[in-house]
N, C-alpha and C. Protein backbone atom coordinates (compact mmCIF):
# COMPACT_ATOMS: atom_id res chain seq x y z
N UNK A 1 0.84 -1.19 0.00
CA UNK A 1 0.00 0.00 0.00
C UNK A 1 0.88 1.24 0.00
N UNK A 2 0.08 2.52 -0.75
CA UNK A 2 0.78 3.06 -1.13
C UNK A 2 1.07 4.16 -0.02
N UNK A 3 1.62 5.16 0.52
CA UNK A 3 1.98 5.71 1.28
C UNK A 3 2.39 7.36 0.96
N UNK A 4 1.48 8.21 1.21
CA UNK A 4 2.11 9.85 0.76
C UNK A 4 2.50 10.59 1.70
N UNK A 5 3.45 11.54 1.52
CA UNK A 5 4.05 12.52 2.23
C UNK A 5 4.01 13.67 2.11
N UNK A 6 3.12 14.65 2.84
CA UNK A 6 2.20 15.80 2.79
C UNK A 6 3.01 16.72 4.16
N UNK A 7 3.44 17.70 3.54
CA UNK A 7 3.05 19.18 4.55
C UNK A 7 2.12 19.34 4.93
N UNK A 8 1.79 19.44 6.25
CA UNK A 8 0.60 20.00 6.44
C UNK A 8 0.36 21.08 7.08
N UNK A 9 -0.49 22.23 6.95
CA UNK A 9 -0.34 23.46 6.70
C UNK A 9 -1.35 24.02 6.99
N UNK A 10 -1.52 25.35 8.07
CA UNK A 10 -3.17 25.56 8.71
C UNK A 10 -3.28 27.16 8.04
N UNK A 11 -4.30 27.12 7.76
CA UNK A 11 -5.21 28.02 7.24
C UNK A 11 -6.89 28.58 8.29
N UNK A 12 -7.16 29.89 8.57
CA UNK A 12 -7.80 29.68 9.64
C UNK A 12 -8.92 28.84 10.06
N UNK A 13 -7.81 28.03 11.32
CA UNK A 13 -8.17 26.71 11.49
C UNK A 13 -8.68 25.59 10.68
N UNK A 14 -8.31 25.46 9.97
CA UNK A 14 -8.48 24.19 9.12
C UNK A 14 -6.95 23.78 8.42
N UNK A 15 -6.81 22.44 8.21
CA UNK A 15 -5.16 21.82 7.89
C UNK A 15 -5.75 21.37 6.57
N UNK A 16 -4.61 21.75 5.82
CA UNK A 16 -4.51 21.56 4.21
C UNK A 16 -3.10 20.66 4.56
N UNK A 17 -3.29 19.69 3.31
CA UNK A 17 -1.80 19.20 3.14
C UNK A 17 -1.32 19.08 1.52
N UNK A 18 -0.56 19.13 1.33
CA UNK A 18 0.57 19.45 0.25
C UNK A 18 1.68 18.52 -0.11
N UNK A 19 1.64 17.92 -1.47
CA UNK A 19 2.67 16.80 -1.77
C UNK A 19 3.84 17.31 -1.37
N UNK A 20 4.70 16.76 -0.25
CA UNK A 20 5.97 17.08 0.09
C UNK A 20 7.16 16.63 -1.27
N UNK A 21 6.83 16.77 -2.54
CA UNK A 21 7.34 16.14 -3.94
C UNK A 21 7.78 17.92 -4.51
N UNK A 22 6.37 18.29 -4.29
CA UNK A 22 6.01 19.81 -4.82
C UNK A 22 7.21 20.57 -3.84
N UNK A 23 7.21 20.23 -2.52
CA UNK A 23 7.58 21.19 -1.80
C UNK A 23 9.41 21.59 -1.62
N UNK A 24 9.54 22.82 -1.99
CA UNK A 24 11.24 23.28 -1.79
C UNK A 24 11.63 23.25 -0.57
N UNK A 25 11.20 24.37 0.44
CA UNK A 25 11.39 24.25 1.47
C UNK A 25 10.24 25.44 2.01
N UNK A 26 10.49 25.37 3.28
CA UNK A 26 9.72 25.96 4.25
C UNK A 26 10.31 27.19 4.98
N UNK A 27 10.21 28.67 4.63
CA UNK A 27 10.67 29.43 4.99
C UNK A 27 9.85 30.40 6.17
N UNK A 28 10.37 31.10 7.03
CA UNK A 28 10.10 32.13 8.15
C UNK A 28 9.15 32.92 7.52
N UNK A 29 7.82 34.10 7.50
CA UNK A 29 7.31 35.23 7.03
C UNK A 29 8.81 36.07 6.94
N UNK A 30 8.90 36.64 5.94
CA UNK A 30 9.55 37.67 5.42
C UNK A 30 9.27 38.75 4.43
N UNK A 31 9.56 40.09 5.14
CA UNK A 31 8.46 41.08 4.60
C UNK A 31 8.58 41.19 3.07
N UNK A 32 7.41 41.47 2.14
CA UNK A 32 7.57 41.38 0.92
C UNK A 32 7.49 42.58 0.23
N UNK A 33 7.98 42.94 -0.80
CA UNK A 33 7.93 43.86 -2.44
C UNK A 33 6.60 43.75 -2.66
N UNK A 34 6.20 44.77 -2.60
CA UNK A 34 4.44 44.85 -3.70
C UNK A 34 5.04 44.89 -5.06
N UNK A 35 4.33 44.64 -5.59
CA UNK A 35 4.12 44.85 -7.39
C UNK A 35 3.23 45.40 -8.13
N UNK A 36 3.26 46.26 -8.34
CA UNK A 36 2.22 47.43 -8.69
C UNK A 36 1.32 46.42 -10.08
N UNK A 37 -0.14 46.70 -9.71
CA UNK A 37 -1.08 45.69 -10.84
C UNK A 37 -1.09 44.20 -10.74
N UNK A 38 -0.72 43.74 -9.87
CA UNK A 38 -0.71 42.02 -10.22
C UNK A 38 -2.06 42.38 -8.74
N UNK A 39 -2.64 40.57 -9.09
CA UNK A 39 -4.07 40.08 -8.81
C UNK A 39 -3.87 40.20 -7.12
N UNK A 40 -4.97 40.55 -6.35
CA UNK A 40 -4.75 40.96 -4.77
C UNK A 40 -4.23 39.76 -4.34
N UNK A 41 -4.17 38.56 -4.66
CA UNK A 41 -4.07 37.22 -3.75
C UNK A 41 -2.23 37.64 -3.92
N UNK A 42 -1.65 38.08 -4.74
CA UNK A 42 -0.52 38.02 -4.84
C UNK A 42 0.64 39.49 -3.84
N UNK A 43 0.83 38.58 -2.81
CA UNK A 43 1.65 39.54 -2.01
C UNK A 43 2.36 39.90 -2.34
N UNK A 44 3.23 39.75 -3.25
CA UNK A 44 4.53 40.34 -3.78
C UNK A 44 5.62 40.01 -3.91
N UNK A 45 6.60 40.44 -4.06
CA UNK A 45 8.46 39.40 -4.59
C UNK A 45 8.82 39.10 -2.92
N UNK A 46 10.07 38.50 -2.99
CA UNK A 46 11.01 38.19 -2.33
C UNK A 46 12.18 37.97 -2.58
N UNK A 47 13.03 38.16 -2.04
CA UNK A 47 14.42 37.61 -2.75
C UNK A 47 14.88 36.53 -1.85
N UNK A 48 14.67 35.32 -2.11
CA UNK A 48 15.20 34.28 -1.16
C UNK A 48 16.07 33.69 -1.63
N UNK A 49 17.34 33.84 -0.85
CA UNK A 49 19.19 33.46 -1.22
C UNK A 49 19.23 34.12 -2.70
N UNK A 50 18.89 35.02 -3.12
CA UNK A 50 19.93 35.39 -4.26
C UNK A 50 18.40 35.08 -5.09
N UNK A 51 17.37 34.39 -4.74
CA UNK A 51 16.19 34.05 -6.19
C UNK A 51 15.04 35.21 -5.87
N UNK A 52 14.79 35.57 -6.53
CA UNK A 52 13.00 36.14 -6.41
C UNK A 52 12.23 35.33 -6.59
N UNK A 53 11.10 35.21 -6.10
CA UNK A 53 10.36 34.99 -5.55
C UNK A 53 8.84 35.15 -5.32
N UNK A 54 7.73 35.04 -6.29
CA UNK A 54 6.70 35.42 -6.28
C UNK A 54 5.98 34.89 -5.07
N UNK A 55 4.78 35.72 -4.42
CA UNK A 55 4.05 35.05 -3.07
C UNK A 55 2.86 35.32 -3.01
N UNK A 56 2.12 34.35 -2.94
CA UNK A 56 1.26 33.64 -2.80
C UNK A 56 0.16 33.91 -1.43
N UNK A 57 -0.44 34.70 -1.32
CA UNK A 57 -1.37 34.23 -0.44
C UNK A 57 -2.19 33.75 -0.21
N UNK A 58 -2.42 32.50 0.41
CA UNK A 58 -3.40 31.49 -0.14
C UNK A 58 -4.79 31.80 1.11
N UNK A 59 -4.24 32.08 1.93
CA UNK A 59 -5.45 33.16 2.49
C UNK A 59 -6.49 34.00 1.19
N UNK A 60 -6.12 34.88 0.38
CA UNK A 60 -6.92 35.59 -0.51
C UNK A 60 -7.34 34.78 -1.02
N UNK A 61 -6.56 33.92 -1.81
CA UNK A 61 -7.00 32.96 -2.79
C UNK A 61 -8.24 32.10 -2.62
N UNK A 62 -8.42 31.72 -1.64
CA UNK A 62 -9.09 31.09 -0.75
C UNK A 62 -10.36 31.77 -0.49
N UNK A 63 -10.11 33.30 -0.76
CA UNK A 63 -11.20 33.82 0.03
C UNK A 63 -11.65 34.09 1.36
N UNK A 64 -10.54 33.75 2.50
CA UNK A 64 -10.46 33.70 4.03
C UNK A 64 -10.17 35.39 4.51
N UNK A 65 -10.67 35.30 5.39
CA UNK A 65 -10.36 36.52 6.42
C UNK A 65 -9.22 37.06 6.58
N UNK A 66 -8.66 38.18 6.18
CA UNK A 66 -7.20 38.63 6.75
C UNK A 66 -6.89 38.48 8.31
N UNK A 67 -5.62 38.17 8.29
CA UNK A 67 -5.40 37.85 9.32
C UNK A 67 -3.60 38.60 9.63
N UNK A 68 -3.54 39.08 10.37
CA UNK A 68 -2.25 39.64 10.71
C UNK A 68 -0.93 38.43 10.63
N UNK A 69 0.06 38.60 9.95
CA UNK A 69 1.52 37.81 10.21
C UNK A 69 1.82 38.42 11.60
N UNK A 70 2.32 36.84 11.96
CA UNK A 70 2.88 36.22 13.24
C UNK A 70 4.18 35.46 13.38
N UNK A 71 4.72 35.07 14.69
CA UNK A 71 5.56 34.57 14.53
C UNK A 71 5.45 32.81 13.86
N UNK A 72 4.10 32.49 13.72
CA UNK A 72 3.77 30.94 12.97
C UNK A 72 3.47 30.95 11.75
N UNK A 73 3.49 32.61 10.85
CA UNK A 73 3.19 32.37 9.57
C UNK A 73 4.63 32.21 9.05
N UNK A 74 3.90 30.98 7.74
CA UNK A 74 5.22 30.39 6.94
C UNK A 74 5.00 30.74 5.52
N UNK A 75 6.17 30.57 4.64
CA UNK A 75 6.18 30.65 3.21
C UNK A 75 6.73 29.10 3.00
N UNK A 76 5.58 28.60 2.11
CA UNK A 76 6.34 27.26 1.83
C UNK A 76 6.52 27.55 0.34
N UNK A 77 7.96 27.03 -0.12
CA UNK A 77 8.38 27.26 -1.78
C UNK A 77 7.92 25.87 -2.06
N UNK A 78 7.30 26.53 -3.38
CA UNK A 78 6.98 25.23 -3.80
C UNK A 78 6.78 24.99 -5.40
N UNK A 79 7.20 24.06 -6.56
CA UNK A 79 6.76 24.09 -7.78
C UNK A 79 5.77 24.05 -8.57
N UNK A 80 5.73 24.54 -9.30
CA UNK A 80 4.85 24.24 -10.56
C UNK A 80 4.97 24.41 -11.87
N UNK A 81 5.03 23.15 -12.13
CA UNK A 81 5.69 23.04 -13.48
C UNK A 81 7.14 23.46 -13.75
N UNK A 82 7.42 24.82 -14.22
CA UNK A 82 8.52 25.69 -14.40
C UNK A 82 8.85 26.70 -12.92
N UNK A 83 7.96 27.17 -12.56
CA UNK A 83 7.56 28.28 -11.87
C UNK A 83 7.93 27.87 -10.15
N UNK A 84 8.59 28.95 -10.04
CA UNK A 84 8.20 28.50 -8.26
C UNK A 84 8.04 29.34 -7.59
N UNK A 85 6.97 28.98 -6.57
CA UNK A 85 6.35 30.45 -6.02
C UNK A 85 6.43 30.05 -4.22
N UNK A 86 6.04 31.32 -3.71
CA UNK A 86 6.02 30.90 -2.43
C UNK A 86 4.68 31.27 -1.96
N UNK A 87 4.22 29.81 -1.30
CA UNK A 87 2.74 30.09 -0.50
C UNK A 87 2.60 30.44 0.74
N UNK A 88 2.14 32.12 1.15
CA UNK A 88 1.56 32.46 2.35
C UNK A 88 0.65 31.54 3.16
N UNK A 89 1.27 31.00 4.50
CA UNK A 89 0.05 29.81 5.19
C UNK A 89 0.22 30.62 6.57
N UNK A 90 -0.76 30.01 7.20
CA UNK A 90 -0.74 30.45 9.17
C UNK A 90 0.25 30.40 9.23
N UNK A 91 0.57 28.84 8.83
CA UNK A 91 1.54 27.93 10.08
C UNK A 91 1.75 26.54 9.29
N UNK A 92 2.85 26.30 9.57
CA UNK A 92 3.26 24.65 9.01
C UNK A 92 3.56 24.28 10.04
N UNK A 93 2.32 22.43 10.59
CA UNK A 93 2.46 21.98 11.41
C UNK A 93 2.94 20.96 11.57
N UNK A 94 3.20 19.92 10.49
CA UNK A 94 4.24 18.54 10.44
C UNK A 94 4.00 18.23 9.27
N UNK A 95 4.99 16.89 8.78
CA UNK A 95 5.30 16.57 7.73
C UNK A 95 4.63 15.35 8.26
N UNK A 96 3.04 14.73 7.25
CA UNK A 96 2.71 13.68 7.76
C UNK A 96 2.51 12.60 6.65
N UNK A 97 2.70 11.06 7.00
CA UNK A 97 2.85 10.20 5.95
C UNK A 97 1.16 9.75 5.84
N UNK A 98 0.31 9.61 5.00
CA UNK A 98 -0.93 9.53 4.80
C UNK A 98 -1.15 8.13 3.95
N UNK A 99 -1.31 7.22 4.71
CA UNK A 99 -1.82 5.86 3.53
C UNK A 99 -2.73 6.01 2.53
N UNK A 100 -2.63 5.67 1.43
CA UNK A 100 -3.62 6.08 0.45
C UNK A 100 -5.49 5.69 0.12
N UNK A 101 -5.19 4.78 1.41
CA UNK A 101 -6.45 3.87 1.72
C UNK A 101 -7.50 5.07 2.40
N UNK A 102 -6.73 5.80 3.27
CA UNK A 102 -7.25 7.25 3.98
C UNK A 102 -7.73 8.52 3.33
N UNK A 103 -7.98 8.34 1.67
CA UNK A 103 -7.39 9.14 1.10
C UNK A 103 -8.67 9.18 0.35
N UNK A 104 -9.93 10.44 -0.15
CA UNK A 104 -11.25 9.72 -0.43
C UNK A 104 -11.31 11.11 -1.76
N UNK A 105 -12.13 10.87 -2.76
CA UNK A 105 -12.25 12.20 -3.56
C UNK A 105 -13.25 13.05 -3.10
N UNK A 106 -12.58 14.28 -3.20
CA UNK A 106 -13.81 15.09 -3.05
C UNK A 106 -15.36 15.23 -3.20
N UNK A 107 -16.23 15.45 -1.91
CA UNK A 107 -17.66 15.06 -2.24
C UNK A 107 -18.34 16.32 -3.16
N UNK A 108 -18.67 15.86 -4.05
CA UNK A 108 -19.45 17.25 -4.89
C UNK A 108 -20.11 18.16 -4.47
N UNK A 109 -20.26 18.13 -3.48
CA UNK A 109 -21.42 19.90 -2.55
C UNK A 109 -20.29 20.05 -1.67
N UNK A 110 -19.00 19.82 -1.89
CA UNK A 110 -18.18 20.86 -0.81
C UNK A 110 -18.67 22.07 -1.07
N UNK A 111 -18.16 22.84 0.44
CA UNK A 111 -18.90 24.24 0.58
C UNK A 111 -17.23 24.50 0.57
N UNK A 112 -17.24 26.09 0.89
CA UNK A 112 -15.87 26.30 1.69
C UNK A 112 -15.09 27.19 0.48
N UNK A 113 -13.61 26.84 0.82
CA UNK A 113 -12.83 27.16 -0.95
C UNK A 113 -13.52 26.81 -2.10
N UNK A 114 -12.72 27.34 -3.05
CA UNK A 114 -12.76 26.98 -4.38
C UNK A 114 -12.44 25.31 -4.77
N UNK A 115 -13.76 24.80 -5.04
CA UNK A 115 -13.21 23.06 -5.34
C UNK A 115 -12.38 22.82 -6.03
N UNK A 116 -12.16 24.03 -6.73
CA UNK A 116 -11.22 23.15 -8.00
C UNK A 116 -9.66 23.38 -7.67
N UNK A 117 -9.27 23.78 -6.43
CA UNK A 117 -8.27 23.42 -5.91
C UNK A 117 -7.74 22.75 -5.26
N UNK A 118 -8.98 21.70 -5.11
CA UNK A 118 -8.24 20.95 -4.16
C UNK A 118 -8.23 19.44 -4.90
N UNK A 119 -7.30 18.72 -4.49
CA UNK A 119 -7.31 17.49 -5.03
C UNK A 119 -7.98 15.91 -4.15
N UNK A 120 -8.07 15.78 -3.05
CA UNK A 120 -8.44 15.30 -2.35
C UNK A 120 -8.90 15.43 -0.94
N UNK A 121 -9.46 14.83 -0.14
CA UNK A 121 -9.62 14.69 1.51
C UNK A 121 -8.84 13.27 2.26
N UNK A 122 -8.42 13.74 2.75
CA UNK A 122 -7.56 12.91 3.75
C UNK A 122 -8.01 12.77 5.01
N UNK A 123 -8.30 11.45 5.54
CA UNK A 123 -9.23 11.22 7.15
C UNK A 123 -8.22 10.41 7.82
N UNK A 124 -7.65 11.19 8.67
CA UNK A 124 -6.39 10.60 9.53
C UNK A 124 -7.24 10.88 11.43
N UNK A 125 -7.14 9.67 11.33
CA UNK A 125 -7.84 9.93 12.76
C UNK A 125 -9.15 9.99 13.29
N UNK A 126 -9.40 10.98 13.70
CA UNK A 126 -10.08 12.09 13.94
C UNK A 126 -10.01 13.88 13.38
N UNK A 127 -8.85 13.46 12.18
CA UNK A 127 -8.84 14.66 11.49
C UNK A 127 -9.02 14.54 10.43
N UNK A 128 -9.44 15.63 9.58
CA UNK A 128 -9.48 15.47 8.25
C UNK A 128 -8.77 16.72 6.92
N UNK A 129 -8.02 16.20 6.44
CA UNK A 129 -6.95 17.53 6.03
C UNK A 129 -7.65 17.23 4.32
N UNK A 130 -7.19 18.74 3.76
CA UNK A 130 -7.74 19.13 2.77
C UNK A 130 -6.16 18.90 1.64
N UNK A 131 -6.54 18.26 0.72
CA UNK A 131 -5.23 17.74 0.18
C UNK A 131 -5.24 18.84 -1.07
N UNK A 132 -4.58 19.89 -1.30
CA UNK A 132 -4.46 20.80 -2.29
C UNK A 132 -3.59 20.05 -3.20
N UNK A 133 -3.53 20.85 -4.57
CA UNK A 133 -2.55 20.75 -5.19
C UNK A 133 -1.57 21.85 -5.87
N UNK A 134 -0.18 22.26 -6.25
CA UNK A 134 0.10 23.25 -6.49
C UNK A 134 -0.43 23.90 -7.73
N UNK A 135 -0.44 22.84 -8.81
CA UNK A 135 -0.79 22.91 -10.50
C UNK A 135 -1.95 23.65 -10.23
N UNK A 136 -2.83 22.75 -9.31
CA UNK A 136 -4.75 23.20 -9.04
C UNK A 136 -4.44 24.57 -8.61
N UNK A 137 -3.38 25.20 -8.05
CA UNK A 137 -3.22 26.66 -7.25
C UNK A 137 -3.13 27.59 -8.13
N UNK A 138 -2.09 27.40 -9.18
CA UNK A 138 -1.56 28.36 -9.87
C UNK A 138 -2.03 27.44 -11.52
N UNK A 139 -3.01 28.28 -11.88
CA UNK A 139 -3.31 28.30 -13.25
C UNK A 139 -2.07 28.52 -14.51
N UNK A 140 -2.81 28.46 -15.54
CA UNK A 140 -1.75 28.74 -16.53
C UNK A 140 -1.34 30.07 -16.76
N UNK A 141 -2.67 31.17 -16.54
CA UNK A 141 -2.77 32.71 -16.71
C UNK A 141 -2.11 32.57 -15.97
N UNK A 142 -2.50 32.43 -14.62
CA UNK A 142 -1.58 32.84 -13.29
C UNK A 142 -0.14 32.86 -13.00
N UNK A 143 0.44 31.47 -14.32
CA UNK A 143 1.43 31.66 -14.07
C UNK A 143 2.56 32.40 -15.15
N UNK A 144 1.67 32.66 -15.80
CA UNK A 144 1.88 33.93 -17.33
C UNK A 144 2.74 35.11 -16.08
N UNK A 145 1.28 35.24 -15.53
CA UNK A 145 1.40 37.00 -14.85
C UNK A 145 2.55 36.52 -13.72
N UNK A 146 2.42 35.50 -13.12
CA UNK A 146 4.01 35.37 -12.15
C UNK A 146 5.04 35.52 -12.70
N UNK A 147 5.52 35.12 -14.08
CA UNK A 147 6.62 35.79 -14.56
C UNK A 147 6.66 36.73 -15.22
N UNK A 148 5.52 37.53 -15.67
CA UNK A 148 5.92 38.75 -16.03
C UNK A 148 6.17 39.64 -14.92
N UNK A 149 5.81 39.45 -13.57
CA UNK A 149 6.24 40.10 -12.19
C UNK A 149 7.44 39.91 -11.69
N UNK A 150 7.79 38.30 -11.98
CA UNK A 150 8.88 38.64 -11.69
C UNK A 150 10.19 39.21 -12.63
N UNK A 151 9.63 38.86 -13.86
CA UNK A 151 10.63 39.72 -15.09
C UNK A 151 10.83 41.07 -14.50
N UNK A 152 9.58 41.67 -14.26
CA UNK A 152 9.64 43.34 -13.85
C UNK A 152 10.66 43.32 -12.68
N UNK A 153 10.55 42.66 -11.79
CA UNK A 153 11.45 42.99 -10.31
C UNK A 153 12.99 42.99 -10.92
N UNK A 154 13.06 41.71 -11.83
CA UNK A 154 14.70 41.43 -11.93
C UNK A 154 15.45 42.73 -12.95
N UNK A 155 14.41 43.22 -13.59
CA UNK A 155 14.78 43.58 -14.86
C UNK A 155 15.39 45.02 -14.44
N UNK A 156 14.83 45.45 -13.19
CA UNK A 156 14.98 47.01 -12.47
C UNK A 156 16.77 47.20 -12.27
C-alpha cells in the first residue's frame, strides 16, 4: 500500500496538506515587495538566497479573512511546473505520511474554498486535512502573470 508525504499546513483553522514532492522548502514570514497591478491574492516578490520569488497568499486565494503575520506564519516554496512560487500559510504543522487507503475524492457539494483546488480529503484519525494541489493553485494565466512580475522585479 501506497503511502504519501504531505506538509501539512493551517489556514484559519483548518489543515490543508501538500505533496511534500512539490515542496522546496519551508521558509520564516519575510516582509515582501508589492508589485504594482498584479491580482490581490498576490503579495509580492522576495528575494530568497539570491532568487525572487513570487508570493502567494493562499489566504486571498481562498477567500479567508485577513489575518495579521505572526511569529507561525510560513512561506512554503513550492513548484509548478517551471515556476516556483512561495505560499503564504498560518503555520506549518508537520510533515505527515498519509496511507492512500485514507485518502477519499472530493464530495461534490463541498462548501468552503474553491473546489477546483483541491485534489483530495484525507481522514487521519479524527482529522481530516484538505489535500491541495500546487498545479490546481496556480493556473496557466496565473502563471503567465508570475513571470511577467517577476521579469519586472529582476529587470529594475
Amino acid at each position: 500500500m501506497a503511502v504519501l508525504q504531505q506538509v501539512v499546513f493551517n489556514l484559519d483553522k483548518e489543515e490543508y496538506g501538500l505533496d511534500i514532492v512539490k515542496v522546496n522548502g519551508i521558509e520564516k514570514y519575510q516582509e515582501v515587495v508589492k508589485v504594482p497591478n498584479s491580482p490581490d491574492y498576490i503579495e509580492g516578490m522576495i528575494n530568497l538566497r539570491g532568487e525572487v520569488l513570487p508570493i502567494v497568499s493562499l489566504r486571498k486565494k481562498f477567500n479567508l479573512p485577513i489575518k495579521e503575520y505572526d511569529e507561525e506564519t510560513r512561506i512554503i516554496v513550492a513548484m509548478t511546473d517551471d515556476i516556483k512560487v512561495g505560499l503564504l500559510v498560518d503555520s506549518v504543522s508537520e510533515i505527515l505520511n498519509i496511507e492512500e487507503e485514507l485518502i477519499e475524492v472530493v464530495p461534490k457539494l463541498v462548501a468552503g474554498i474553491d473546489r477546483r483546488y483541491i485534489k483530495s480529503i484525507a481522514k487521519v484519525d479524527k482529522r481530516m486535512i484538505v489535500l491541495v494541489d500546487v498545479k490546481l493553485l496556480i493556473d496557466d494565466e496565473e502563471k503567465i502573470s508570475l513571470g511577467k512580475a517577476v521579469e519586472t522585479v529582476t529587470t529594475k
